[in-house]
C-alpha atoms as a PDB file:
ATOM      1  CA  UNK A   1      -3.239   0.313  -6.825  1.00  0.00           C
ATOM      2  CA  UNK A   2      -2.672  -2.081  -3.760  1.00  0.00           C
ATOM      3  CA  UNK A   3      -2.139  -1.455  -0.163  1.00  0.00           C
ATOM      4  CA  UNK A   4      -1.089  -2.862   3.287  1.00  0.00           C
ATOM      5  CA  UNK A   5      -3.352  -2.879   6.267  1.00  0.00           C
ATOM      6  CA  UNK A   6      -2.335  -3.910   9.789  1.00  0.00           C
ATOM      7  CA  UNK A   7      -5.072  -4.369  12.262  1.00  0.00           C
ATOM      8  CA  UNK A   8      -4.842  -5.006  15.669  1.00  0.00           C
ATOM      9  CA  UNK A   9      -7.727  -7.318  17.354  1.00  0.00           C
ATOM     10  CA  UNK A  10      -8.658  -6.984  21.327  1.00  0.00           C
ATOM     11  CA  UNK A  11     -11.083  -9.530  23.109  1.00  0.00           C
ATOM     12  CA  UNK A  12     -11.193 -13.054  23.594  1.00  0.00           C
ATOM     13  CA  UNK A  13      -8.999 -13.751  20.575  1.00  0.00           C
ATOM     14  CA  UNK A  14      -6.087 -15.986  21.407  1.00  0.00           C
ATOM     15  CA  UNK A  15      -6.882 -19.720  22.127  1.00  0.00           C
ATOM     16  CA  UNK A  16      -9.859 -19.957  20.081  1.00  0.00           C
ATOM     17  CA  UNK A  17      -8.479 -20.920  16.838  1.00  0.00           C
ATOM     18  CA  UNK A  18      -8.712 -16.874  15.496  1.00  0.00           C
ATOM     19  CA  UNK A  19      -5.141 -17.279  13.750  1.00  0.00           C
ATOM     20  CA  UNK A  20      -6.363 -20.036  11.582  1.00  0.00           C
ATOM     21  CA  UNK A  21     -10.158 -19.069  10.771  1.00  0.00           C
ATOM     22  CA  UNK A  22      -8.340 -15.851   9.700  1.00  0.00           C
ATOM     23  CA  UNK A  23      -6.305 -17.601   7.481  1.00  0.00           C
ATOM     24  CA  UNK A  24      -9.031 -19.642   5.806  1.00  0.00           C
ATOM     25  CA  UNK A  25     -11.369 -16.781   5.496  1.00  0.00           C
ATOM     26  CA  UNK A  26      -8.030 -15.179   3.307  1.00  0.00           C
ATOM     27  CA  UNK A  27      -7.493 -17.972   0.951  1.00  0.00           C
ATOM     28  CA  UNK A  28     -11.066 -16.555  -0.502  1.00  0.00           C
ATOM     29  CA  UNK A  29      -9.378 -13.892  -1.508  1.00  0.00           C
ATOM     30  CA  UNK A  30      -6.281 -12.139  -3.055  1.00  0.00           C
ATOM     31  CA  UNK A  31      -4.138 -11.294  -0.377  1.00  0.00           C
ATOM     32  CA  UNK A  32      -0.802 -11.871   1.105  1.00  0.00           C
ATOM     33  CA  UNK A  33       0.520 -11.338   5.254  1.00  0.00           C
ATOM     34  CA  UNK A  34       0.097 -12.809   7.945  1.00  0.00           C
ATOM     35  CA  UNK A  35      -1.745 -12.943  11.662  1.00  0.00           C
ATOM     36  CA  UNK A  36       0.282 -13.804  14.799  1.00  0.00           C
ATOM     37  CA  UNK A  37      -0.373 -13.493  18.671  1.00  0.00           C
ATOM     38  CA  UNK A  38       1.086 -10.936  20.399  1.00  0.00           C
ATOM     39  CA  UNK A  39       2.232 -11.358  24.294  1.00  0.00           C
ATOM     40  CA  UNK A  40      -0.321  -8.811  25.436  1.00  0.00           C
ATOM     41  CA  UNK A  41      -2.945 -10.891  24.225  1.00  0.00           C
ATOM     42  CA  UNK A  42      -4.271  -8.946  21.313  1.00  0.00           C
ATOM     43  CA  UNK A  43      -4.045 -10.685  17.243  1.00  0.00           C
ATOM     44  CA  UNK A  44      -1.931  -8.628  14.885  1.00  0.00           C
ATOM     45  CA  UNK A  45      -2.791  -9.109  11.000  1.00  0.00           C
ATOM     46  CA  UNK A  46      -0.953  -7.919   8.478  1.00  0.00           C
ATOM     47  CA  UNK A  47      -3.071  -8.017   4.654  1.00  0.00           C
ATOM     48  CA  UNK A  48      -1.108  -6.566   1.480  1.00  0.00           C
ATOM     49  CA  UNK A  49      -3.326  -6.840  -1.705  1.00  0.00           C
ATOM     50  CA  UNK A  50      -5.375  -4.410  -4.335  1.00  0.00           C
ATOM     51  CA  UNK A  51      -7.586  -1.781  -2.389  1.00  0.00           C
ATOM     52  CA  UNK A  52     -10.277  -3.552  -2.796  1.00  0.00           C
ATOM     53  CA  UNK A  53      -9.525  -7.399  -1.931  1.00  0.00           C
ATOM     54  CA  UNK A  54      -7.850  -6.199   1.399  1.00  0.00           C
ATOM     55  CA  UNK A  55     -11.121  -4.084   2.432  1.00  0.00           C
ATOM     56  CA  UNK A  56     -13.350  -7.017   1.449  1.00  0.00           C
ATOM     57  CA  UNK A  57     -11.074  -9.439   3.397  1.00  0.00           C
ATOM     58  CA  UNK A  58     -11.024  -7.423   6.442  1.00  0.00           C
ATOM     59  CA  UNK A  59     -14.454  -7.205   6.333  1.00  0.00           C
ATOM     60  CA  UNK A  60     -15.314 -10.750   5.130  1.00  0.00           C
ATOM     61  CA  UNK A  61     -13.383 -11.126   8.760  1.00  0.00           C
ATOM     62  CA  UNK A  62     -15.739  -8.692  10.734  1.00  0.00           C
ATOM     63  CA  UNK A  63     -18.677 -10.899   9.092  1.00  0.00           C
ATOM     64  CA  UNK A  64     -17.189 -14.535   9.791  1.00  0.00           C
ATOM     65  CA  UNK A  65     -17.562 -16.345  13.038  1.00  0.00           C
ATOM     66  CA  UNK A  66     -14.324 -14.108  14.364  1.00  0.00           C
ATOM     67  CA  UNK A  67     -16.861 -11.450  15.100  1.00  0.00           C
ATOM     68  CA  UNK A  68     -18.250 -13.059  18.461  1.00  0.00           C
ATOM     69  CA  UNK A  69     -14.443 -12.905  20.282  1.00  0.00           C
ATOM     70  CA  UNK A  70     -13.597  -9.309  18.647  1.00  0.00           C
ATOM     71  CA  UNK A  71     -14.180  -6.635  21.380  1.00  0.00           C
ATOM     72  CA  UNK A  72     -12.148  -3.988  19.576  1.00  0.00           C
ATOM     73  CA  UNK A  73     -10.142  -3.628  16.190  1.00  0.00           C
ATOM     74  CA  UNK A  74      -7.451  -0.813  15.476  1.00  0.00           C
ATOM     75  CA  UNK A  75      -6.204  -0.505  11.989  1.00  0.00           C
ATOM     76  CA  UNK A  76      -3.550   1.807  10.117  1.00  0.00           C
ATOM     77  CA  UNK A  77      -2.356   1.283   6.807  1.00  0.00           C
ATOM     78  CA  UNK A  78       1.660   0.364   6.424  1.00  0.00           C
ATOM     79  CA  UNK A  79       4.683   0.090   4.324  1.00  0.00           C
ATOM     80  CA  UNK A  80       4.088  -3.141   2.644  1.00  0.00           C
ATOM     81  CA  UNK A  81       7.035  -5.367   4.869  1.00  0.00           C
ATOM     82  CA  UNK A  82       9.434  -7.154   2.765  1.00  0.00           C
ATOM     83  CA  UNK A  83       9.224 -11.081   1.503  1.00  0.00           C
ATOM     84  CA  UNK A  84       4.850 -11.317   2.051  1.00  0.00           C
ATOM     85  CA  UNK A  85       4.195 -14.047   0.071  1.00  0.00           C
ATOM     86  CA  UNK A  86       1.100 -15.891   0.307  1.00  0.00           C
ATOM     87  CA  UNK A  87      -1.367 -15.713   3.924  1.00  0.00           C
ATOM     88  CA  UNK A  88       1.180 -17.449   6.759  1.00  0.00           C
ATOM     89  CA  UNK A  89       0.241 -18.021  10.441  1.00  0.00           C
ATOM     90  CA  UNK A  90       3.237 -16.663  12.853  1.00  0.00           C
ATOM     91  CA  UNK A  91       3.830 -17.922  16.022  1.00  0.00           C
END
């Protein structure tokens, strides 16, 4: 059974290349979404997979060197959106 997880990230996040570590860090695994700036300066990522593959991903995340500029993380599981094919970077 699969779910969808979207996770807000607070700190020093934006400008230090967050979007794209996030997305290499997901090509080890099964997952589809996407991460994207948001205007108030936090990271939204959006992961869609097996139970399993999205918790190891988002922790994989916690463990990579992304943890130094997260201050605070805030996640709820979703509806999976529509048309999440592979792991994209948004603007």
């Amino acid at each position: 059974m699969g779910k969808t997880m979207q996770v807000f990230y607070e700190g020093r996040v934006q400008g230090v290349g967050f979007r794209y570590s996030a997305r290499r860090v997901a090509a080890g695994f099964d997952v589809a979404g996407y991460v994207q700036n948001l205007p108030d300066g936090r990271v939204e990522l959006v992961a869609s997979g097996a139970c399993g593959e999205v918790d190891d991903f988002l922790q994989a995340l916690r463990e990579s060197e992304l943890a130094g500029h997260i201050a605070g993380e805030s996640a709820a599981e979703i509806t999976t959106p529509a048309g999440l094919r592979g792991f994209e970077i948004r603007p």
